[in-house]
Protein backbone atom coordinates (compact mmCIF):
# COMPACT_ATOMS: atom_id res chain seq x y z
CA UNK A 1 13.55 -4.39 -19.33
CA UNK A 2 12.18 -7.09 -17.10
CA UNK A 3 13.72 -7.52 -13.92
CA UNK A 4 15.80 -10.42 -14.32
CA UNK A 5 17.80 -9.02 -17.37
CA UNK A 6 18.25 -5.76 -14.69
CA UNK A 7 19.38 -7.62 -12.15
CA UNK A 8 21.53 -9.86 -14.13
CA UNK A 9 22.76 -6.67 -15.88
CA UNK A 10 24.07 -5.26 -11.98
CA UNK A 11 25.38 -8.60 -10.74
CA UNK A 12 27.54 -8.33 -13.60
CA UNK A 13 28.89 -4.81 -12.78
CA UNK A 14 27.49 -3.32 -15.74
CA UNK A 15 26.15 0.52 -16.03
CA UNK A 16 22.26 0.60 -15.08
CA UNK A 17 21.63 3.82 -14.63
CA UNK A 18 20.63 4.70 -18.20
CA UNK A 19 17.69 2.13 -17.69
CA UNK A 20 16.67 4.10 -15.00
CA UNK A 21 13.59 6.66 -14.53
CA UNK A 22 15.43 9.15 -11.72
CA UNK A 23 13.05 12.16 -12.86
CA UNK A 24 10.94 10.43 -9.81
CA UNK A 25 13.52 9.04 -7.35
CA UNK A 26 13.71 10.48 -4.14
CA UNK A 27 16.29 10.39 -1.51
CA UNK A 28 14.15 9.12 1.78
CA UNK A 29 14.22 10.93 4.50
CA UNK A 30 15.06 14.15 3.36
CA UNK A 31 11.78 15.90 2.78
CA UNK A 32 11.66 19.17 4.88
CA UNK A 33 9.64 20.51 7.40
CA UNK A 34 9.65 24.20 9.23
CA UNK A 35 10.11 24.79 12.37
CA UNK A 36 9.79 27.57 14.80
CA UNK A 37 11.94 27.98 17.81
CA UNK A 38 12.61 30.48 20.27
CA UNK A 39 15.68 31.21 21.46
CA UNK A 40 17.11 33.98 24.39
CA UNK A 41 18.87 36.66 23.02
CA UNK A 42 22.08 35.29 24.28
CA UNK A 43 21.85 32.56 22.53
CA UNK A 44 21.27 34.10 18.75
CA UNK A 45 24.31 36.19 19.70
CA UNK A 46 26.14 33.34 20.25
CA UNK A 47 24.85 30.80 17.32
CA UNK A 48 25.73 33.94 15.12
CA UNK A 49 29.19 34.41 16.41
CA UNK A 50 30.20 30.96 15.65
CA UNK A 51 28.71 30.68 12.75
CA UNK A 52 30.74 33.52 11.66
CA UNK A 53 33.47 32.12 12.62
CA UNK A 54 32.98 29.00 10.92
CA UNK A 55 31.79 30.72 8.05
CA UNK A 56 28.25 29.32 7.21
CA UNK A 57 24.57 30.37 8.24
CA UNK A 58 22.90 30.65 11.67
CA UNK A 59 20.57 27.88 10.47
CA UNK A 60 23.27 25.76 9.12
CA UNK A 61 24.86 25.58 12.93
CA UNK A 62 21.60 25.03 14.29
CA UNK A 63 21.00 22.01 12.15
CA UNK A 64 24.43 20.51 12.27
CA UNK A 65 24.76 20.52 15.75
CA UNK A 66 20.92 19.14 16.41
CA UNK A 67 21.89 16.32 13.82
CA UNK A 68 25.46 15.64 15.70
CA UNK A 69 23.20 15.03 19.33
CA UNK A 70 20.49 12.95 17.97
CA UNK A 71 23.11 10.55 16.11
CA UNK A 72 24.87 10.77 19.43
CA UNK A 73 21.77 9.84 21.30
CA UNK A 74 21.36 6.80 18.26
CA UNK A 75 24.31 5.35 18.71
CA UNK A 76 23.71 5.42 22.47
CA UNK A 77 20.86 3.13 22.30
C-alpha cells in the first residue's frame, strides 16, 4: 500500500492495523538494562516490608518509586 492510500485510509478513521508489519515494532524506550546497587541492610528490610505490604516484588518498589522521582524531577524543569 503506498503511503497516501495509508494515510488517506487513517484520516478517514478506518482500521489500519491489518496493513501493518508489528512482528518488528518496538515500543521506544523500553529496552532494559541491569543494574547493580547496593543497599544497607536497613534498607532491604525496609523495601521488603513494603513491598509486602503492597503486595508486589522488591524490584517492582524499587523501580516504581525511582520512576515517580525522576518524573518529579521532569516536571520540575
Amino acid at each position: 500500500m503506498k503511503a497516501k492510500a495509508f494515510d488517506k485510509k487513517f484520516d478517514a478513521g478506518e482500521e489500519i492495523v491489518g496493513d501493518l508489519d508489528l512482528s518488528k515494532a518496538k515500543r521506544p524506550n523500553r529496552e532494559q538494562k541491569r543494574v547493580n546497587v547496593d543497599f544497607p541492610v536497613w534498607m532491604v528490610e525496609s523495601l521488603d516490608r513494603e513491598a509486602r505490604h503492597l503486595g508486589v516484588t522488591r524490584q517492582s518498589i524499587i523501580k516504581v518509586w525511582i520512576a515517580e522521582r525522576l518524573e518529579k524531577i521532569a516536571s520540575n524543569n
